[in-house]
C-alpha atoms as a PDB file:
ATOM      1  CA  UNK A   1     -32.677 -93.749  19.397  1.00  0.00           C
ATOM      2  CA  UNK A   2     -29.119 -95.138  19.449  1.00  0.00           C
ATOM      3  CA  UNK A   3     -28.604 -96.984  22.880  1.00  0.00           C
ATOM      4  CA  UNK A   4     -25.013 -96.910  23.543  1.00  0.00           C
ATOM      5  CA  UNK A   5     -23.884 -99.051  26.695  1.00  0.00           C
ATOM      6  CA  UNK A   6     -23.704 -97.449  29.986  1.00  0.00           C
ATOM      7  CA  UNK A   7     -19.592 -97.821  30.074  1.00  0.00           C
ATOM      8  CA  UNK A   8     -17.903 -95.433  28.092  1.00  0.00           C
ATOM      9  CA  UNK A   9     -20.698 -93.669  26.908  1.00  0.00           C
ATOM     10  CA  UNK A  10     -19.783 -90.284  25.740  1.00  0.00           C
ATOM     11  CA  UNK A  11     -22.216 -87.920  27.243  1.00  0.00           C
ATOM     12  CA  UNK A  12     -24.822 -86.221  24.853  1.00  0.00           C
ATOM     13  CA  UNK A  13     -24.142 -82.676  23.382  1.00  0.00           C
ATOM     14  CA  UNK A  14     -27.137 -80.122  24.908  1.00  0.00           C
ATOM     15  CA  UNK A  15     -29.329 -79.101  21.636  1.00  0.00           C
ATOM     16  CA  UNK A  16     -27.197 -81.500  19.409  1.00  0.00           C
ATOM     17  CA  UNK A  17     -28.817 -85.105  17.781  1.00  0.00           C
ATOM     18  CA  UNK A  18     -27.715 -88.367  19.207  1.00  0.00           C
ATOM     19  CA  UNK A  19     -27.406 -88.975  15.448  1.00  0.00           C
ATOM     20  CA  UNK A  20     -25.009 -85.983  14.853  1.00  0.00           C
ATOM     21  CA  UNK A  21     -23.312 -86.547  18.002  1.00  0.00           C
ATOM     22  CA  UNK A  22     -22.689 -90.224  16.746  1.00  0.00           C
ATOM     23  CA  UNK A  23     -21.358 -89.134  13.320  1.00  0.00           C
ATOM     24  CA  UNK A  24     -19.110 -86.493  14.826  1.00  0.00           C
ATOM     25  CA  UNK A  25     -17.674 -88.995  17.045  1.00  0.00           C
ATOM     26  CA  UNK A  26     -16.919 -91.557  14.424  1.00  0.00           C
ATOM     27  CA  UNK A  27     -15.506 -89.034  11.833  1.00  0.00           C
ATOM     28  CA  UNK A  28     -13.076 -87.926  15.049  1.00  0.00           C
ATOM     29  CA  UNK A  29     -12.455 -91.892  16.020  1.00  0.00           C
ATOM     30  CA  UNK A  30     -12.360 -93.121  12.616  1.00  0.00           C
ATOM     31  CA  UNK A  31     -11.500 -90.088  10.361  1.00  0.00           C
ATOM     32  CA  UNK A  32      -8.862 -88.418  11.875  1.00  0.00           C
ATOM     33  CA  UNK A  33      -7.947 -84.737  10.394  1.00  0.00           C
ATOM     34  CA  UNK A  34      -3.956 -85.600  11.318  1.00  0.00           C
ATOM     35  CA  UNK A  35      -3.657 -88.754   9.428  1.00  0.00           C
ATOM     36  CA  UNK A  36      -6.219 -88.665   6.814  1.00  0.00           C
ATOM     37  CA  UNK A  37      -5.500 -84.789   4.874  1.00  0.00           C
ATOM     38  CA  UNK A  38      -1.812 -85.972   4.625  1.00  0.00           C
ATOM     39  CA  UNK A  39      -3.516 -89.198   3.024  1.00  0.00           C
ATOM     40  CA  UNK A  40      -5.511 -86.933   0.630  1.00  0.00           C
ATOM     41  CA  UNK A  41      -2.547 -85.344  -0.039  1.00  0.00           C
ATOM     42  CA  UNK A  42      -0.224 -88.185  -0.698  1.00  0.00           C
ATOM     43  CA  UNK A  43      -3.419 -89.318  -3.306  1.00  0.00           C
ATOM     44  CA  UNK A  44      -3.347 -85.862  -5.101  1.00  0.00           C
ATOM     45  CA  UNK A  45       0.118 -85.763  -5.758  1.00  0.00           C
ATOM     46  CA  UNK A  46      -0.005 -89.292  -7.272  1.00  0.00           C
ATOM     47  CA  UNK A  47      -3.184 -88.056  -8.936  1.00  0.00           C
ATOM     48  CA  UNK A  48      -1.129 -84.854 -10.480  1.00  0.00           C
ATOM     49  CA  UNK A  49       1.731 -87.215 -11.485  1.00  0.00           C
ATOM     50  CA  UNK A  50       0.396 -87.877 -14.773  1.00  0.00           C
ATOM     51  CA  UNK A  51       0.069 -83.980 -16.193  1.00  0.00           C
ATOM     52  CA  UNK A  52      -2.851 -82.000 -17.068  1.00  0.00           C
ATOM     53  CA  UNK A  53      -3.131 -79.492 -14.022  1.00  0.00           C
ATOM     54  CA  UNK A  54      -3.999 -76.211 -14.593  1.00  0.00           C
ATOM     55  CA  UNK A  55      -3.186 -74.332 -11.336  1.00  0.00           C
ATOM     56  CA  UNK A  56      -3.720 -74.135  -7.794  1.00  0.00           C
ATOM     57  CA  UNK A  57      -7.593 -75.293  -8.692  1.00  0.00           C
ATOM     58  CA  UNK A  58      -6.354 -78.697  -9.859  1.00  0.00           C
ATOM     59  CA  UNK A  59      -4.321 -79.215  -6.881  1.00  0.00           C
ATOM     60  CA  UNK A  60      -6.885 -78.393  -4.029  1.00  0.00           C
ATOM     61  CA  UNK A  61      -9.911 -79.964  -5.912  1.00  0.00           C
ATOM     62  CA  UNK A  62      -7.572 -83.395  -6.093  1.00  0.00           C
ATOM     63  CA  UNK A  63      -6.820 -83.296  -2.615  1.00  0.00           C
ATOM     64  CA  UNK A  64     -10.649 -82.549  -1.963  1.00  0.00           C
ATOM     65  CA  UNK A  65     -12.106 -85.833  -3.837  1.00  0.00           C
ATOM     66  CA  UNK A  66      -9.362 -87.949  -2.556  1.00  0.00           C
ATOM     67  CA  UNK A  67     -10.599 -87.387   0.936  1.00  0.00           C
ATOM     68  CA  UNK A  68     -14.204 -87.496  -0.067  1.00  0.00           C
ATOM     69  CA  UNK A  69     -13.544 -90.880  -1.345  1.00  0.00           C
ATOM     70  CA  UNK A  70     -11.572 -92.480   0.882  1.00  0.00           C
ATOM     71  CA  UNK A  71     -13.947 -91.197   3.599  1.00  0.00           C
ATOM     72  CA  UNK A  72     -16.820 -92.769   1.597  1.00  0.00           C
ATOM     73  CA  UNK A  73     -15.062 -96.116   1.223  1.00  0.00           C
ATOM     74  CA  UNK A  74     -13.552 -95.804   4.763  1.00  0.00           C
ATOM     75  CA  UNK A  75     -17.119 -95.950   6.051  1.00  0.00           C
ATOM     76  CA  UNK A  76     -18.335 -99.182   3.785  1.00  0.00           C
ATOM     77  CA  UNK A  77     -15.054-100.689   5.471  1.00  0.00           C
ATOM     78  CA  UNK A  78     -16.112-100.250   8.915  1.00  0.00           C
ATOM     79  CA  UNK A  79     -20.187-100.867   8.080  1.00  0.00           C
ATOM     80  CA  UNK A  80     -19.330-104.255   6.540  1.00  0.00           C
ATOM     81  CA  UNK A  81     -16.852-104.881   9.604  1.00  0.00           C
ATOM     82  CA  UNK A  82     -19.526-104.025  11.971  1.00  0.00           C
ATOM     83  CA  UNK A  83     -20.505-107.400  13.252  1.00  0.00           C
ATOM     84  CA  UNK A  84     -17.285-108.399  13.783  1.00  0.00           C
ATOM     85  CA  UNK A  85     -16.022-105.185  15.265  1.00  0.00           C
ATOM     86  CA  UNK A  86     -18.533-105.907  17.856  1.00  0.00           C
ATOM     87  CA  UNK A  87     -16.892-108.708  19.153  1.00  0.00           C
ATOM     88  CA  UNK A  88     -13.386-107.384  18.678  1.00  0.00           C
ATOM     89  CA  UNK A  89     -13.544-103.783  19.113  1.00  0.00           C
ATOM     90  CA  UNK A  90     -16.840-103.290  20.832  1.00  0.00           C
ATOM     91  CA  UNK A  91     -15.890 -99.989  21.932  1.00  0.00           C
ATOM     92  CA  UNK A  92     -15.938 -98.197  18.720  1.00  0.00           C
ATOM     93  CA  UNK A  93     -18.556 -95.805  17.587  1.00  0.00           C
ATOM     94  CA  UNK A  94     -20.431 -97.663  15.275  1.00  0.00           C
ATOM     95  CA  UNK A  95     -19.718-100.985  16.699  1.00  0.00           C
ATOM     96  CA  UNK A  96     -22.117 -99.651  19.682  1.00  0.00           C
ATOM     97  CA  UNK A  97     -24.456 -97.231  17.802  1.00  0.00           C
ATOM     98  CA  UNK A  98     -27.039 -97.764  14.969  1.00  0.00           C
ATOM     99  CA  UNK A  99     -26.317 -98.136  12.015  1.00  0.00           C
ATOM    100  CA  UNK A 100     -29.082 -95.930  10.568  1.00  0.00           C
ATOM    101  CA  UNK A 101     -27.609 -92.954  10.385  1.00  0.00           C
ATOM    102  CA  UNK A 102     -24.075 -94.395   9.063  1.00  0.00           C
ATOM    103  CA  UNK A 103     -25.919 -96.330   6.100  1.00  0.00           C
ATOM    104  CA  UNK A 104     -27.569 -92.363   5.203  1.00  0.00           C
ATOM    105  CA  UNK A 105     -24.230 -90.968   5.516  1.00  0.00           C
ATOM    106  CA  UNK A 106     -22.953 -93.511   3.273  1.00  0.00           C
ATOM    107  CA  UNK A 107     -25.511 -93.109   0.571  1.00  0.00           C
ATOM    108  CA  UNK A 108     -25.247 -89.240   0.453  1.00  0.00           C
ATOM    109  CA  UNK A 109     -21.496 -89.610   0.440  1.00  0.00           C
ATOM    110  CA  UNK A 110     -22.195 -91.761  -2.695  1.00  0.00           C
ATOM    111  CA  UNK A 111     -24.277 -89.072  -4.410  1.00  0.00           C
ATOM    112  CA  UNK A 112     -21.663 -86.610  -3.385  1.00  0.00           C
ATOM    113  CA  UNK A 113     -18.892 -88.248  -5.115  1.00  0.00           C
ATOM    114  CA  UNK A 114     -20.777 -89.804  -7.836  1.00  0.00           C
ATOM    115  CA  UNK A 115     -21.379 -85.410  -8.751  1.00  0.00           C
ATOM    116  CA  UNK A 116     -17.671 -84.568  -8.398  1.00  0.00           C
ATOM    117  CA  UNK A 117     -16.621 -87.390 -10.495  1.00  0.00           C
ATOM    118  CA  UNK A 118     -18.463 -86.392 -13.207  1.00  0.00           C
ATOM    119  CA  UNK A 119     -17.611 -82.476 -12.783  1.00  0.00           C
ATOM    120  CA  UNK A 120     -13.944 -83.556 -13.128  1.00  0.00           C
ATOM    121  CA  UNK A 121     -13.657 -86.039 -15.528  1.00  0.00           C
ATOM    122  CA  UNK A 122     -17.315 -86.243 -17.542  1.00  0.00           C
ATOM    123  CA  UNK A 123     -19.242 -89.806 -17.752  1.00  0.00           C
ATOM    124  CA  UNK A 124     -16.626 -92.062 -18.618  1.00  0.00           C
ATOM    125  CA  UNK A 125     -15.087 -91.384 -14.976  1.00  0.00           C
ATOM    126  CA  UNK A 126     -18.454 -91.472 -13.670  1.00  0.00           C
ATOM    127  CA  UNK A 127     -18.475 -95.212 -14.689  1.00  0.00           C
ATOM    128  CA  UNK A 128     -15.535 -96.104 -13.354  1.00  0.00           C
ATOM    129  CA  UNK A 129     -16.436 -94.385 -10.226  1.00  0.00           C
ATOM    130  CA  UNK A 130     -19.905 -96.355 -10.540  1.00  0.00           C
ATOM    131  CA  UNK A 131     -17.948-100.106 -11.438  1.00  0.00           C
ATOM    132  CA  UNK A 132     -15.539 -99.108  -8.453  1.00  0.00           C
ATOM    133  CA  UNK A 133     -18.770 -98.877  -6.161  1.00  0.00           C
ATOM    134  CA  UNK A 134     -20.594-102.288  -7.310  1.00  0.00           C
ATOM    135  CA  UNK A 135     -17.850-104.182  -7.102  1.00  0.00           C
ATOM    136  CA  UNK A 136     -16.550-103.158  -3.495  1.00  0.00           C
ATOM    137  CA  UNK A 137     -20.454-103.717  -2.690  1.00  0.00           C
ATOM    138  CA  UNK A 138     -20.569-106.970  -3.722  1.00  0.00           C
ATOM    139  CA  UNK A 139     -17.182-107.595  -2.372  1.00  0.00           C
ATOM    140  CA  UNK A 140     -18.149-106.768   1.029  1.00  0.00           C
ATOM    141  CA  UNK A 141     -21.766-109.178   0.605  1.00  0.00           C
ATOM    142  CA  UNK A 142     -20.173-112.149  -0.924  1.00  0.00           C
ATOM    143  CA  UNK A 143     -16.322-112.278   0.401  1.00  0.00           C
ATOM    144  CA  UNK A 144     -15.621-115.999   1.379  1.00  0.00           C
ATOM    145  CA  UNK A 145     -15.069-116.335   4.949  1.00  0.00           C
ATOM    146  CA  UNK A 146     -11.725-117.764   6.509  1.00  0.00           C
ATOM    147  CA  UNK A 147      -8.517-117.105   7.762  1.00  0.00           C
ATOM    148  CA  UNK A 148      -6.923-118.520   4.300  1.00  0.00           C
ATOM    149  CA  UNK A 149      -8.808-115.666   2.542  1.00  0.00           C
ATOM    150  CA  UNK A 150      -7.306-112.613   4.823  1.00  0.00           C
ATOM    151  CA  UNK A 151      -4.315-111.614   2.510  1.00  0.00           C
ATOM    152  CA  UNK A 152      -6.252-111.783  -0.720  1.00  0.00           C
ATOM    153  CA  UNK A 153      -9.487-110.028   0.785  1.00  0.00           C
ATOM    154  CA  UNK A 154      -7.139-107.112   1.929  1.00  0.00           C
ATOM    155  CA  UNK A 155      -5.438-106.707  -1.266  1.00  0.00           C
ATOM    156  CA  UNK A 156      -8.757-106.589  -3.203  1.00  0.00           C
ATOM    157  CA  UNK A 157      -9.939-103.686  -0.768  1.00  0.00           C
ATOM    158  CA  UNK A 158      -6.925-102.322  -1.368  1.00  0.00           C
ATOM    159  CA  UNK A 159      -7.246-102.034  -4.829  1.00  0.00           C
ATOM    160  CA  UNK A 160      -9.525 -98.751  -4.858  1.00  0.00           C
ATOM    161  CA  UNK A 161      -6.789 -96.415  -3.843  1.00  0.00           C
ATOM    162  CA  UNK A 162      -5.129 -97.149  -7.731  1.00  0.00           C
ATOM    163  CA  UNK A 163      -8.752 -96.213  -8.738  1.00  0.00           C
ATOM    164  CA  UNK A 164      -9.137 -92.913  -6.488  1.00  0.00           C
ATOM    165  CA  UNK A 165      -5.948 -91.604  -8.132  1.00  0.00           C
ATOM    166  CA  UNK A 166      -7.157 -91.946 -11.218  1.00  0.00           C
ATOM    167  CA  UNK A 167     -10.192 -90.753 -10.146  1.00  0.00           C
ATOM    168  CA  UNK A 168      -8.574 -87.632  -8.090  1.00  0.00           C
ATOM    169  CA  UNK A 169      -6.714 -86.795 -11.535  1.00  0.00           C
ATOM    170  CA  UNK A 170      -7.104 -83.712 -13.438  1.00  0.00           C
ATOM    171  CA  UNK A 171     -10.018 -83.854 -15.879  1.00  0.00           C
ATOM    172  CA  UNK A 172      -8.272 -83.310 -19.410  1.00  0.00           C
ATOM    173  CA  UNK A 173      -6.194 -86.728 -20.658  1.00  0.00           C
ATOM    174  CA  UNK A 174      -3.107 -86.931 -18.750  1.00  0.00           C
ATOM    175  CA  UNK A 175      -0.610 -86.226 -21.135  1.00  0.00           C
ATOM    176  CA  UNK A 176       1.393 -88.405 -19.710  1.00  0.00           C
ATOM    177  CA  UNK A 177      -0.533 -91.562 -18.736  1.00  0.00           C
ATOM    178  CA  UNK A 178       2.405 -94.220 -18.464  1.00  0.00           C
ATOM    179  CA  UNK A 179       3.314 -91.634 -15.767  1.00  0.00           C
ATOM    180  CA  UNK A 180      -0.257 -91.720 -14.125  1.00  0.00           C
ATOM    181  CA  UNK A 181      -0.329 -95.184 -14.030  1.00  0.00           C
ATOM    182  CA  UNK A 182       2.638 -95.168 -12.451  1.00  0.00           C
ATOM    183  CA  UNK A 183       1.862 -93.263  -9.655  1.00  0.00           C
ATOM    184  CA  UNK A 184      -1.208 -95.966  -9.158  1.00  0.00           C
ATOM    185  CA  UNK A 185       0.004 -98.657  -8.980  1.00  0.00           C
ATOM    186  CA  UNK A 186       2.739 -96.945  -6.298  1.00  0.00           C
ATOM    187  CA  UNK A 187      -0.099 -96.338  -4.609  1.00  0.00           C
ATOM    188  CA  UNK A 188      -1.448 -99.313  -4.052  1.00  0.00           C
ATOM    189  CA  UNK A 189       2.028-100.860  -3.342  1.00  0.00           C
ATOM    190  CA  UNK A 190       2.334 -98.798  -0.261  1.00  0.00           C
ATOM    191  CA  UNK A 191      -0.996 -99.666   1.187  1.00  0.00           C
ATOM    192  CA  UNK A 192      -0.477-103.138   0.511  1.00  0.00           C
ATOM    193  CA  UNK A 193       3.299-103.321   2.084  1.00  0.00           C
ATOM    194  CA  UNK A 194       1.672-100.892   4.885  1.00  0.00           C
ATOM    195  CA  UNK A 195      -1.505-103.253   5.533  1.00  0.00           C
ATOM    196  CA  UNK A 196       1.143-106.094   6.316  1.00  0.00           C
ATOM    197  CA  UNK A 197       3.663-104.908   7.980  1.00  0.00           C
ATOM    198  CA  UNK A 198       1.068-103.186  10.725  1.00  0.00           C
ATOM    199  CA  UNK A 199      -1.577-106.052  10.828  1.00  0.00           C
ATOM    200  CA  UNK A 200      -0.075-108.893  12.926  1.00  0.00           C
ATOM    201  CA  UNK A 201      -2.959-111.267  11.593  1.00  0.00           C
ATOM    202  CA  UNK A 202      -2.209-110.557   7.756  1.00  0.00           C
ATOM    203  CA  UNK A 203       1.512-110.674   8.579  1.00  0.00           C
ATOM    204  CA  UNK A 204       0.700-114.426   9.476  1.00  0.00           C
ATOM    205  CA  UNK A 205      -1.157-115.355   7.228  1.00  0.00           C
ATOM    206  CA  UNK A 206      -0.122-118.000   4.762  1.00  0.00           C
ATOM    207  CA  UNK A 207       2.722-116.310   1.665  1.00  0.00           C
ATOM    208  CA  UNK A 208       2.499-112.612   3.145  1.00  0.00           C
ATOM    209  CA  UNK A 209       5.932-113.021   3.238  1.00  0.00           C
ATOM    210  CA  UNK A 210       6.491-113.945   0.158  1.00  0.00           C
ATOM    211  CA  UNK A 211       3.786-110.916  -1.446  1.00  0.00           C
ATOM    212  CA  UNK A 212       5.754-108.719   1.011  1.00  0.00           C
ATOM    213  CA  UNK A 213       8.918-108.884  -0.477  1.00  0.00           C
ATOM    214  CA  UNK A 214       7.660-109.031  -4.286  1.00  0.00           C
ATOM    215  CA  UNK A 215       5.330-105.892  -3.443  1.00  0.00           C
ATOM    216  CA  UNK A 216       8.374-104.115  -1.845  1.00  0.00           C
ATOM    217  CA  UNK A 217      10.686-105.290  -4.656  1.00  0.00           C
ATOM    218  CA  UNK A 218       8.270-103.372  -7.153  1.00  0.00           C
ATOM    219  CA  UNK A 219       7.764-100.449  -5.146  1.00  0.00           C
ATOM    220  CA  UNK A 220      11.958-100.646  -4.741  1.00  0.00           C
ATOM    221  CA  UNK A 221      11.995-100.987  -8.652  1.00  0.00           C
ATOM    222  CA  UNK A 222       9.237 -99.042  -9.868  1.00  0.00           C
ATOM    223  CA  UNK A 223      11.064 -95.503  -9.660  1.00  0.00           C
ATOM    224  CA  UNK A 224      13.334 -96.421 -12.434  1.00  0.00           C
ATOM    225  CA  UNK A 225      10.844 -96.316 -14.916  1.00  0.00           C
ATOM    226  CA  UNK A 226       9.730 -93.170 -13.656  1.00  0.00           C
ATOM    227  CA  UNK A 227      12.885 -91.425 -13.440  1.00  0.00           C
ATOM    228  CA  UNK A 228      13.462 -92.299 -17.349  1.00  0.00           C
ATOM    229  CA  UNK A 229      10.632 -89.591 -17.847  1.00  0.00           C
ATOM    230  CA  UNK A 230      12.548 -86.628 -15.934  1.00  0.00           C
ATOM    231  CA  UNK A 231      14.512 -84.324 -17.638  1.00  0.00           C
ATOM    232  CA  UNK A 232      18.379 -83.946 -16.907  1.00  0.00           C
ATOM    233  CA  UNK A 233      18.708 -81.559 -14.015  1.00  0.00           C
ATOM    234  CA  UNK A 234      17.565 -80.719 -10.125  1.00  0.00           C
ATOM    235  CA  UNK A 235      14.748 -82.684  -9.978  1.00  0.00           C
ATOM    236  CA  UNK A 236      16.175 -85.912 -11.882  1.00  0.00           C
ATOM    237  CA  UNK A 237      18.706 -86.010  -9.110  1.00  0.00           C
ATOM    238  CA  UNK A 238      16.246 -85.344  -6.032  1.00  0.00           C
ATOM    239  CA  UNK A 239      14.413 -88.301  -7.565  1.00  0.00           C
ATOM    240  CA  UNK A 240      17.165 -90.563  -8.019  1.00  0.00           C
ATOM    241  CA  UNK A 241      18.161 -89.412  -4.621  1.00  0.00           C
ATOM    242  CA  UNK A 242      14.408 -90.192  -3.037  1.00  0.00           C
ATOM    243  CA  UNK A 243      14.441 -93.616  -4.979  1.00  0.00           C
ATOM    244  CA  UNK A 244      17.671 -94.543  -3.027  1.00  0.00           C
ATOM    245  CA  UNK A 245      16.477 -93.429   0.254  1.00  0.00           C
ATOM    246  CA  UNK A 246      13.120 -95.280  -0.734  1.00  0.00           C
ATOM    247  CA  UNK A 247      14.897 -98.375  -1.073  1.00  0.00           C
ATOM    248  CA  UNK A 248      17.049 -98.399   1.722  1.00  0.00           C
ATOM    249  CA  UNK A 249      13.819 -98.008   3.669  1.00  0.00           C
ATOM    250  CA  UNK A 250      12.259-100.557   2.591  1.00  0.00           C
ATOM    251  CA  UNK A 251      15.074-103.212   2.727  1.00  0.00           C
ATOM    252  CA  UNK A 252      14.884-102.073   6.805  1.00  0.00           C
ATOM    253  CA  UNK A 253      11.402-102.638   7.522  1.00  0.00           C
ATOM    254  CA  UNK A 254      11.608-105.934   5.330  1.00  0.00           C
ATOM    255  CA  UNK A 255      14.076-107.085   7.725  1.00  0.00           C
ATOM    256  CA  UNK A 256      12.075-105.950  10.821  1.00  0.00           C
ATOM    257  CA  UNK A 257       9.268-107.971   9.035  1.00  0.00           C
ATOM    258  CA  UNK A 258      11.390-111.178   9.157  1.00  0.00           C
ATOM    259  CA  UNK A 259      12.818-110.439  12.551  1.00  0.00           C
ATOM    260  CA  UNK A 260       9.120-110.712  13.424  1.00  0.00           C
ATOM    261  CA  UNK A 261       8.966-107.886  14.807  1.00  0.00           C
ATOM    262  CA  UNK A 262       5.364-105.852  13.552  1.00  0.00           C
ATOM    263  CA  UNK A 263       6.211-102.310  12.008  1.00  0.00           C
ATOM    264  CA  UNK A 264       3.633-101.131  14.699  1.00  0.00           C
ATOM    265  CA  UNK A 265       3.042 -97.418  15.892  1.00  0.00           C
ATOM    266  CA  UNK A 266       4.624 -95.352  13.064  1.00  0.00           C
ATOM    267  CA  UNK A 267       7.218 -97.210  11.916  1.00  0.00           C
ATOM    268  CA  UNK A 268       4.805 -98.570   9.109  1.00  0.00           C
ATOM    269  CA  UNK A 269       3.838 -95.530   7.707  1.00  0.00           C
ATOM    270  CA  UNK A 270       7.752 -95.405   7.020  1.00  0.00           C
ATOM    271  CA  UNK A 271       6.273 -96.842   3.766  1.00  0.00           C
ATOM    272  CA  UNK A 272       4.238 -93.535   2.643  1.00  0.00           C
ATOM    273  CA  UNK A 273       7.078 -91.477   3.984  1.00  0.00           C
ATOM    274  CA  UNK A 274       9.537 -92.316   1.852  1.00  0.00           C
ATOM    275  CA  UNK A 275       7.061 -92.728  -1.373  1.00  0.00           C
ATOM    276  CA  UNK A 276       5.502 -89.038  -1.024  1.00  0.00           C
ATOM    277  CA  UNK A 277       8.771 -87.077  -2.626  1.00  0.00           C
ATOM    278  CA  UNK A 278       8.859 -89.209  -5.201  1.00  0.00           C
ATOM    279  CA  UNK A 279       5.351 -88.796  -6.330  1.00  0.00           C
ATOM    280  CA  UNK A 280       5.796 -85.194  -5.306  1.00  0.00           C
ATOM    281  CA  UNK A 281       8.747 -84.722  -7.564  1.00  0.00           C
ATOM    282  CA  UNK A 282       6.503 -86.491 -10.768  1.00  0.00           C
ATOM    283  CA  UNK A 283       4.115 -84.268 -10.370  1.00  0.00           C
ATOM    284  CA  UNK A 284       6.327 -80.629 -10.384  1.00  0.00           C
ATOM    285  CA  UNK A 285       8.752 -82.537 -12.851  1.00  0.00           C
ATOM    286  CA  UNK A 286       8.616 -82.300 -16.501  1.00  0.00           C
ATOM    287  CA  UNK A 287       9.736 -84.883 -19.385  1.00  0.00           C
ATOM    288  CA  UNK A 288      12.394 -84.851 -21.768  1.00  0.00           C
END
């Protein structure tokens, strides 16, 4: 039985679990439809960015495994946060529930993933997906403790949205995979420039300054590269247009960032904003 305190307890569904009730309340708390299928979008377009997409099918099954895996990575963040959620942020679902049912969750979520891996890309995804799991498992048991750790911890968690979008991606070799990798490393860029500029701890912490402005220089950068691979034309322009807009962007919230003043509420999602038409346009645009 999960023995939630008597403040702020959410009264129990008539005919539904505790467990269920639990889970549905975390997935609304935690899991948000309005923030996390633009996410899952944002991954699939990276995903797409390197070629090989059939149709429509491509599209909605990369948007599909993208959420499935953030979800199932989502939840190993907050079960490894647990015990110190419970101090900070005792309020929160699974801070004040048992964990039972979020550890089965988490295993079928595994077994659901580990399947659509290998329906999309065969066993040599599968192992990726598999080396992806294992490591962020024995991340999360052995990560040194300390505030001097914080900025390097976050970027190593980080890491595994590179590795959804290439496991998101269609199934056949991208035919362009300078393009694909690309798109990844993007990726991970704007979670790592978002992750700082929102988190007032990280933002202190000792040379996130200094990773904040060579992480937005790259994601400033990067777009060149990409736009080399776009044919003359509509899209070539919309992309060198996007890139601009991009940068401009970014040199704003970097100076918000040294005015000290946190790129809280939306403002930090700026960061995704201005990245999505440019992975957008790679993934529509052709090569020369």
């Amino acid at each position: 039985m999960i023995a939630f305190p008597r403040a702020g307890t959410a009264p129990r569904e008539s005919g539904r679990s505790p467990y269920a009730t639990s889970l549905r309340a975390y997935a609304a708390e935690r899991y948000p439809a309005r923030l996390f299928l633009p996410l899952a979008g944002f991954l699939a377009a990276a995903a797409l960015a390197g070629g090989g997409a059939a149709g429509a099918l491509d599209v909605v099954v990369a948007a599909a495994l993208a959420w499935t895996l953030v979800f199932q990575f989502r939840l190993w963040d907050d079960l490894a946060d647990r015990a110190r959620d419970r101090a900070e942020h005792p309020g929160r679902v699974l801070a004040r529930s048992e964990p039972a049912p979020f550890v089965a969750l988490a295993a079928a979520l595994i077994v659901l993933n580990g399947a659509l891996v290998a329906f999309r890309g065969g066993p040599a995804r599968l192992g990726v997906f598999a080396l992806l799991s294992a490591l962020l498992l024995a991340w999360y048991r052995r990560r040194p403790a300390g505030a001097g750790w914080a900025l390097f911890g976050a970027h190593v968690v980080l890491a595994k949205y590179a590795a959804i979008v290439y496991l998101a991606a269609p199934s056949a070799a991208a035919p362009y995979p300078g393009r694909l990798a690309l798109a990844a490393l993007q990726v991970f860029l704007c979670f790592a420039v978002h992750e700082i500029l929102h988190d007032r701890r990280l933002a202190a912490a000792p040379g996130a300054t200094a990773a904040l402005a060579l992480q937005m220089a790259l994601l400033a950068l990067l777009p060149a590269l990409a736009w080399s691979t776009l044919r003359a034309g509509p899209l070539s322009a919309a992309y060198g247009a996007a890139a601009l807009a991009a940068a401009a962007v970014l040199a704003a919230l970097f100076r918000r960032h040294l005015a000290a003043r946190p790129a809280g509420g939306g403002a930090a999602y700026a960061v995704f904003a201005v990245t999505f038409p440019l992975l957008f346009i790679l993934s529509i645009g052709g090569v020369p």
